[in-house]
C-alpha atoms as a PDB file:
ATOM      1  CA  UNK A   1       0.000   0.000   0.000  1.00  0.00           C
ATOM      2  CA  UNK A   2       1.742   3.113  -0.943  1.00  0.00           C
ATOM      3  CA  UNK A   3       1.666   6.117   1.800  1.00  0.00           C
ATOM      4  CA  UNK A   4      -1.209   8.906   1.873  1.00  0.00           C
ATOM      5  CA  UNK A   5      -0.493  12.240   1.106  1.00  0.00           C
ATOM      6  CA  UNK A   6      -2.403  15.253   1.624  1.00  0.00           C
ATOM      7  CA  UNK A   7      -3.564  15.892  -1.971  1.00  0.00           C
ATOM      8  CA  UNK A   8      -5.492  12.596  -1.719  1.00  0.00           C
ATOM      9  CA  UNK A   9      -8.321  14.126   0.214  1.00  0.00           C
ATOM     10  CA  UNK A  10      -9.774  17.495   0.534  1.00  0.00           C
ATOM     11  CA  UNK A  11      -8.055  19.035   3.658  1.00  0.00           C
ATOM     12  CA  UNK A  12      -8.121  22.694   5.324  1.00  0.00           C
ATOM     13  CA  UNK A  13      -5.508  24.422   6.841  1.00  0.00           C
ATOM     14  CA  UNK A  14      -5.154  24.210  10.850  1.00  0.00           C
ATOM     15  CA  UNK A  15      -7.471  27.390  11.920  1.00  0.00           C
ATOM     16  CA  UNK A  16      -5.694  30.574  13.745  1.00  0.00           C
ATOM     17  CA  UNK A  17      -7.759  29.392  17.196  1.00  0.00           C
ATOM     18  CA  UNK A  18      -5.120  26.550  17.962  1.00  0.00           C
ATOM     19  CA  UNK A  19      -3.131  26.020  20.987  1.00  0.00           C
ATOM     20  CA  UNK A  20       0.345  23.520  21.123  1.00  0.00           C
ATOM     21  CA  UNK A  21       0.463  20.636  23.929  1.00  0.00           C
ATOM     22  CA  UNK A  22       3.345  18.793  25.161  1.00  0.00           C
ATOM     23  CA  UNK A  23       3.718  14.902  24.188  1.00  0.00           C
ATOM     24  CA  UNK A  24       6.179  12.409  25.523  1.00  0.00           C
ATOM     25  CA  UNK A  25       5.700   8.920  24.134  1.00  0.00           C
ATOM     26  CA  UNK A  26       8.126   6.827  21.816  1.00  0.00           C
ATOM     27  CA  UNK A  27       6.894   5.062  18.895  1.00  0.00           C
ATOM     28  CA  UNK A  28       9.154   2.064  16.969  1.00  0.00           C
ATOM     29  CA  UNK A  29      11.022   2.244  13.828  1.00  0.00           C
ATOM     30  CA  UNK A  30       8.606  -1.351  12.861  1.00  0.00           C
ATOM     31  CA  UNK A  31       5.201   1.418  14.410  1.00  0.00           C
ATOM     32  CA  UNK A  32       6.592   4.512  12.577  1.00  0.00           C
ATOM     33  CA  UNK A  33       6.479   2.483   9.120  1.00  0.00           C
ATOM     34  CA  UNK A  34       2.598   1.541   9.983  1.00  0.00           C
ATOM     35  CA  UNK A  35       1.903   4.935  10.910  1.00  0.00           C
ATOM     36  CA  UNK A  36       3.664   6.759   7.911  1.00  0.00           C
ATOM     37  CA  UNK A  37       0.925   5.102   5.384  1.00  0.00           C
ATOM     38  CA  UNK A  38      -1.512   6.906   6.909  1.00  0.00           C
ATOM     39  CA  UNK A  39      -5.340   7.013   6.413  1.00  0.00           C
ATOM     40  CA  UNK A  40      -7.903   7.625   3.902  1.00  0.00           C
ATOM     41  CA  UNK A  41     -11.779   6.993   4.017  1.00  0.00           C
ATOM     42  CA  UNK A  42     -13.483   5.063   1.966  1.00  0.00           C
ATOM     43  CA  UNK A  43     -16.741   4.983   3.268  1.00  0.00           C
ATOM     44  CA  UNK A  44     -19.269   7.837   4.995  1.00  0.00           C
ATOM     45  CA  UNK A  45     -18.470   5.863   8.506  1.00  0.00           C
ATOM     46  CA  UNK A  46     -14.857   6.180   7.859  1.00  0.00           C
ATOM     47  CA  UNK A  47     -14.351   9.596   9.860  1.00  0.00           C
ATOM     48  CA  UNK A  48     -10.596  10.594   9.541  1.00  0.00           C
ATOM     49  CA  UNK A  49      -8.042  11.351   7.208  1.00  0.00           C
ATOM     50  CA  UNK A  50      -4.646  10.963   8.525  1.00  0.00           C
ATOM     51  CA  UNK A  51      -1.429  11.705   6.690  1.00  0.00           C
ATOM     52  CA  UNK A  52       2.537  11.885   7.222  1.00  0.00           C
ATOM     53  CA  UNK A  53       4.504  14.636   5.643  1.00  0.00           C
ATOM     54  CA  UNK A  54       8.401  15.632   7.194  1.00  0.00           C
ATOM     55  CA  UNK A  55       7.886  13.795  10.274  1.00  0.00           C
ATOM     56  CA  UNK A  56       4.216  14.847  11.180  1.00  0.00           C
ATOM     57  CA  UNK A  57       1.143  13.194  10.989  1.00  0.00           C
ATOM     58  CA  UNK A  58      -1.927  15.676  10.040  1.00  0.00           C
ATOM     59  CA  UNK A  59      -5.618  14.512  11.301  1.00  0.00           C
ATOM     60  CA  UNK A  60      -8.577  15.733   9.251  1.00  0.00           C
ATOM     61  CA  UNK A  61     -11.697  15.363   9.771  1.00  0.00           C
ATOM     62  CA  UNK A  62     -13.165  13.374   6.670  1.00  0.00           C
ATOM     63  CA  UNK A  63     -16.558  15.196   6.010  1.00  0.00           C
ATOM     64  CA  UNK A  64     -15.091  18.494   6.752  1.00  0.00           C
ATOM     65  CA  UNK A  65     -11.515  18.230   5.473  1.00  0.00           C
ATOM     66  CA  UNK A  66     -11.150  20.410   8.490  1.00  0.00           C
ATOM     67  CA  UNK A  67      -7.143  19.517  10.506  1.00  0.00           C
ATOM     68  CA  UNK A  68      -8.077  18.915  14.147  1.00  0.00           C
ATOM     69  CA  UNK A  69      -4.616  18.076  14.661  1.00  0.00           C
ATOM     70  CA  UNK A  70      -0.870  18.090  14.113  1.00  0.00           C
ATOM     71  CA  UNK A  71       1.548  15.494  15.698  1.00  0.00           C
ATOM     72  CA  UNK A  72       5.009  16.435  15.795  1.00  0.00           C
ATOM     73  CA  UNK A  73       7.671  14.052  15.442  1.00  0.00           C
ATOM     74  CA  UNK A  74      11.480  13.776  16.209  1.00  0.00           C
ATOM     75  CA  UNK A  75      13.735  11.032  15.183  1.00  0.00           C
ATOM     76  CA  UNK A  76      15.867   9.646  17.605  1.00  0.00           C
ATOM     77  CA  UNK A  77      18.109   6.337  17.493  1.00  0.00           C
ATOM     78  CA  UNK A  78      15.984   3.507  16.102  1.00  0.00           C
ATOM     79  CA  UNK A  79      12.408   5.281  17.321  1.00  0.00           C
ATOM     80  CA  UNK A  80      10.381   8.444  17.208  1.00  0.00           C
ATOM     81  CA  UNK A  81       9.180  10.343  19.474  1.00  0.00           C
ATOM     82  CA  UNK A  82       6.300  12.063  20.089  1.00  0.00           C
ATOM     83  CA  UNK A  83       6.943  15.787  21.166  1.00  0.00           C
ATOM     84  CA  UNK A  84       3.912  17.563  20.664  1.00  0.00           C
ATOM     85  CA  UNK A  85       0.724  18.594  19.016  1.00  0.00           C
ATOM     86  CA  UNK A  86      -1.132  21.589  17.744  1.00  0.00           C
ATOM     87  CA  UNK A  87      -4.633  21.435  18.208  1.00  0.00           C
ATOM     88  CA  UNK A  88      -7.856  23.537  16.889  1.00  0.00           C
ATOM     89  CA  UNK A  89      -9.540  25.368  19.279  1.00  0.00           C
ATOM     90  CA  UNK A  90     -11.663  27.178  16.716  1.00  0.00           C
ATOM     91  CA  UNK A  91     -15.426  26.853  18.289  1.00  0.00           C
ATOM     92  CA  UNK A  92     -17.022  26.332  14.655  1.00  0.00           C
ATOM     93  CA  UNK A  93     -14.913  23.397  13.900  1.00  0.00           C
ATOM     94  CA  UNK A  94     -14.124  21.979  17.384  1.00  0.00           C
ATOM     95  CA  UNK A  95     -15.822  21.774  20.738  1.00  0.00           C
ATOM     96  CA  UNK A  96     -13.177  20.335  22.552  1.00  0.00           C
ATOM     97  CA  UNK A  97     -11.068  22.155  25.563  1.00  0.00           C
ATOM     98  CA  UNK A  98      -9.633  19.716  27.208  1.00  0.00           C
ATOM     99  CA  UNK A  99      -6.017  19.186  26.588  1.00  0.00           C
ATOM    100  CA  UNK A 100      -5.526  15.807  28.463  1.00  0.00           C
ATOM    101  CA  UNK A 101      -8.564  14.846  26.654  1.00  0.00           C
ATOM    102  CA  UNK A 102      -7.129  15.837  23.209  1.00  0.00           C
ATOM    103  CA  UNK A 103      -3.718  13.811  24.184  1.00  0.00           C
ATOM    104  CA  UNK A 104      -5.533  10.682  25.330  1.00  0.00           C
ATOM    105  CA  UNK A 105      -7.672  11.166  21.859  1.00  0.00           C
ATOM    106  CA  UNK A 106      -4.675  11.211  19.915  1.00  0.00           C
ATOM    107  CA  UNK A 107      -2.967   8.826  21.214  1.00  0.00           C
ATOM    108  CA  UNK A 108      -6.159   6.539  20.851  1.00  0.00           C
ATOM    109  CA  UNK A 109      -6.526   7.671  17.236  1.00  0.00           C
ATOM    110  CA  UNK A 110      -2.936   6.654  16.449  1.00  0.00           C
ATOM    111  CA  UNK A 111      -3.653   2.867  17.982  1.00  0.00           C
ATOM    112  CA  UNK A 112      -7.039   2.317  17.227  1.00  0.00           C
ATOM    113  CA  UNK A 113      -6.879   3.599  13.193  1.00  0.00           C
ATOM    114  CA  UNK A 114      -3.397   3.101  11.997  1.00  0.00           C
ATOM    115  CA  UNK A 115      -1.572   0.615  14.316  1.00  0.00           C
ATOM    116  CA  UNK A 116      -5.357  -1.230  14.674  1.00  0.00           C
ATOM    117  CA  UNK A 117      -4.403  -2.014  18.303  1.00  0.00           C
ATOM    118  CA  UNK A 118      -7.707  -3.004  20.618  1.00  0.00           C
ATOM    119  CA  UNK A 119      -8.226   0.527  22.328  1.00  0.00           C
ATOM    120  CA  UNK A 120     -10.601   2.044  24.606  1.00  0.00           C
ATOM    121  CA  UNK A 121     -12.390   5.606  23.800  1.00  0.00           C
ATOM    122  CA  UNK A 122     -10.625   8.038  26.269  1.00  0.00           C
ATOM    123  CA  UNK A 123     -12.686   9.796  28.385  1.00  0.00           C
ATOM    124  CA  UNK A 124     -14.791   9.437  32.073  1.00  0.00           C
ATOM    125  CA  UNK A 125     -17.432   6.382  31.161  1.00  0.00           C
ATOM    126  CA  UNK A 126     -16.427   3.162  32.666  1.00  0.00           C
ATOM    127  CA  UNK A 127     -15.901   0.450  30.260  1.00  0.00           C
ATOM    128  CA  UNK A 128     -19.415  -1.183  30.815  1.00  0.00           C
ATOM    129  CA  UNK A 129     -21.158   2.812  30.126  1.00  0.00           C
ATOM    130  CA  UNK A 130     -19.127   2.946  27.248  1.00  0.00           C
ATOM    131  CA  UNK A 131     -21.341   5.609  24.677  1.00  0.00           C
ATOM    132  CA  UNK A 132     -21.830   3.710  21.231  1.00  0.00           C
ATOM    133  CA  UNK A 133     -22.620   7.163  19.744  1.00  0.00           C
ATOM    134  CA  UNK A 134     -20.201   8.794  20.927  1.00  0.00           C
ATOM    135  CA  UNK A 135     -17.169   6.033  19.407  1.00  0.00           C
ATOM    136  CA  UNK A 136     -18.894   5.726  16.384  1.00  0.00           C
ATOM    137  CA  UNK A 137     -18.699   9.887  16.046  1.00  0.00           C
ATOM    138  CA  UNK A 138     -15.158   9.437  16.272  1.00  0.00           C
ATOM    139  CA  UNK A 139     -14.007   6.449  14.594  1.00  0.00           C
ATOM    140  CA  UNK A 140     -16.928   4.909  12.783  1.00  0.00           C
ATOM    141  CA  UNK A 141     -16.779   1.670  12.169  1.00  0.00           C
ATOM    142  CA  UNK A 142     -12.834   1.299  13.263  1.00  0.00           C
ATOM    143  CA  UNK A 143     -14.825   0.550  16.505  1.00  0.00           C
ATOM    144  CA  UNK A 144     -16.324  -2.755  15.366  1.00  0.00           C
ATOM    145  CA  UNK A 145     -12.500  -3.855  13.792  1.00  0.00           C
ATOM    146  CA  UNK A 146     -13.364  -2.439  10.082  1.00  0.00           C
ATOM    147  CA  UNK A 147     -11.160  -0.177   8.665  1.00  0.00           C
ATOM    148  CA  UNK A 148     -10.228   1.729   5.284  1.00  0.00           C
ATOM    149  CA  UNK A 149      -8.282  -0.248   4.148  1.00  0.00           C
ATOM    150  CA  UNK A 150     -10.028  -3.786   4.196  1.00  0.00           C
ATOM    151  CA  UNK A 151     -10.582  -6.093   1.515  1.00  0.00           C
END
């Protein structure tokens, strides 16, 4: 599967209303290659498109094309790690606040659509509440184990 790159879905630009977290977690060469492919929809319940471009991994919103987030990434020995992220905090596009919430959501993102790793949904419902709705709002259905690129 060749890599994703941003002209293969309609994207817009991270808004001015953005703010830049801290990350700290290490990803491995074999994770990075998984990761680098990226993502593209290709079905109305397939809700992101995710891309790599000079060591940064853009998030876009499929419907909207609009970036809810961009992962910075720096190279070190045989891994990368993740050092942090800017985030939209523009009201029309993103109703989000939280930073820990945004960090759990991308690292949950990262594992549940490109490294397809069984995941939980960040946030405050125990497991047994878990909101159906809510998951399927932000991953479709990545959260029954289907994903883009399926056969």
């Amino acid at each position: 599967m060749k890599a994703v790159i941003k002209t293969d879905w309609k994207t817009n630009s991270l808004p001015i209303k953005k703010i830049t977290i801290q990350l700290n977690k290490t990803f491995t060469s074999e994770e990075i290659d998984i990761i680098q492919k990226g993502l593209i929809p290709q079905e109305m319940e397939d809700k992101w498109f995710i891309y790599w471009e000079d060591d940064t991994l853009f998030f876009h919103r499929s419907w909207t094309g609009n970036c809810m987030y961009i992962v910075h990434f720096l190279f070190e020995k045989d891994s990368y790690i993740v050092i942090s992220a800017d985030v939209n905090r523009d009201p029309d596009q993103y109703s989000e606040t939280d930073n820990n919430r945004d960090i759990e959501m991308i690292f949950y993102l990262i594992d549940i659509l490109l490294l397809r790793k069984e995941t939980t949904l960040p946030g405050n419902i125990p497991a047994d509440d878990k909101d159906p709705l809510r998951e399927w709002s932000q991953v479709g259905r990545a959260m029954l184990g289907q994903h883009p690129d399926d056969e």
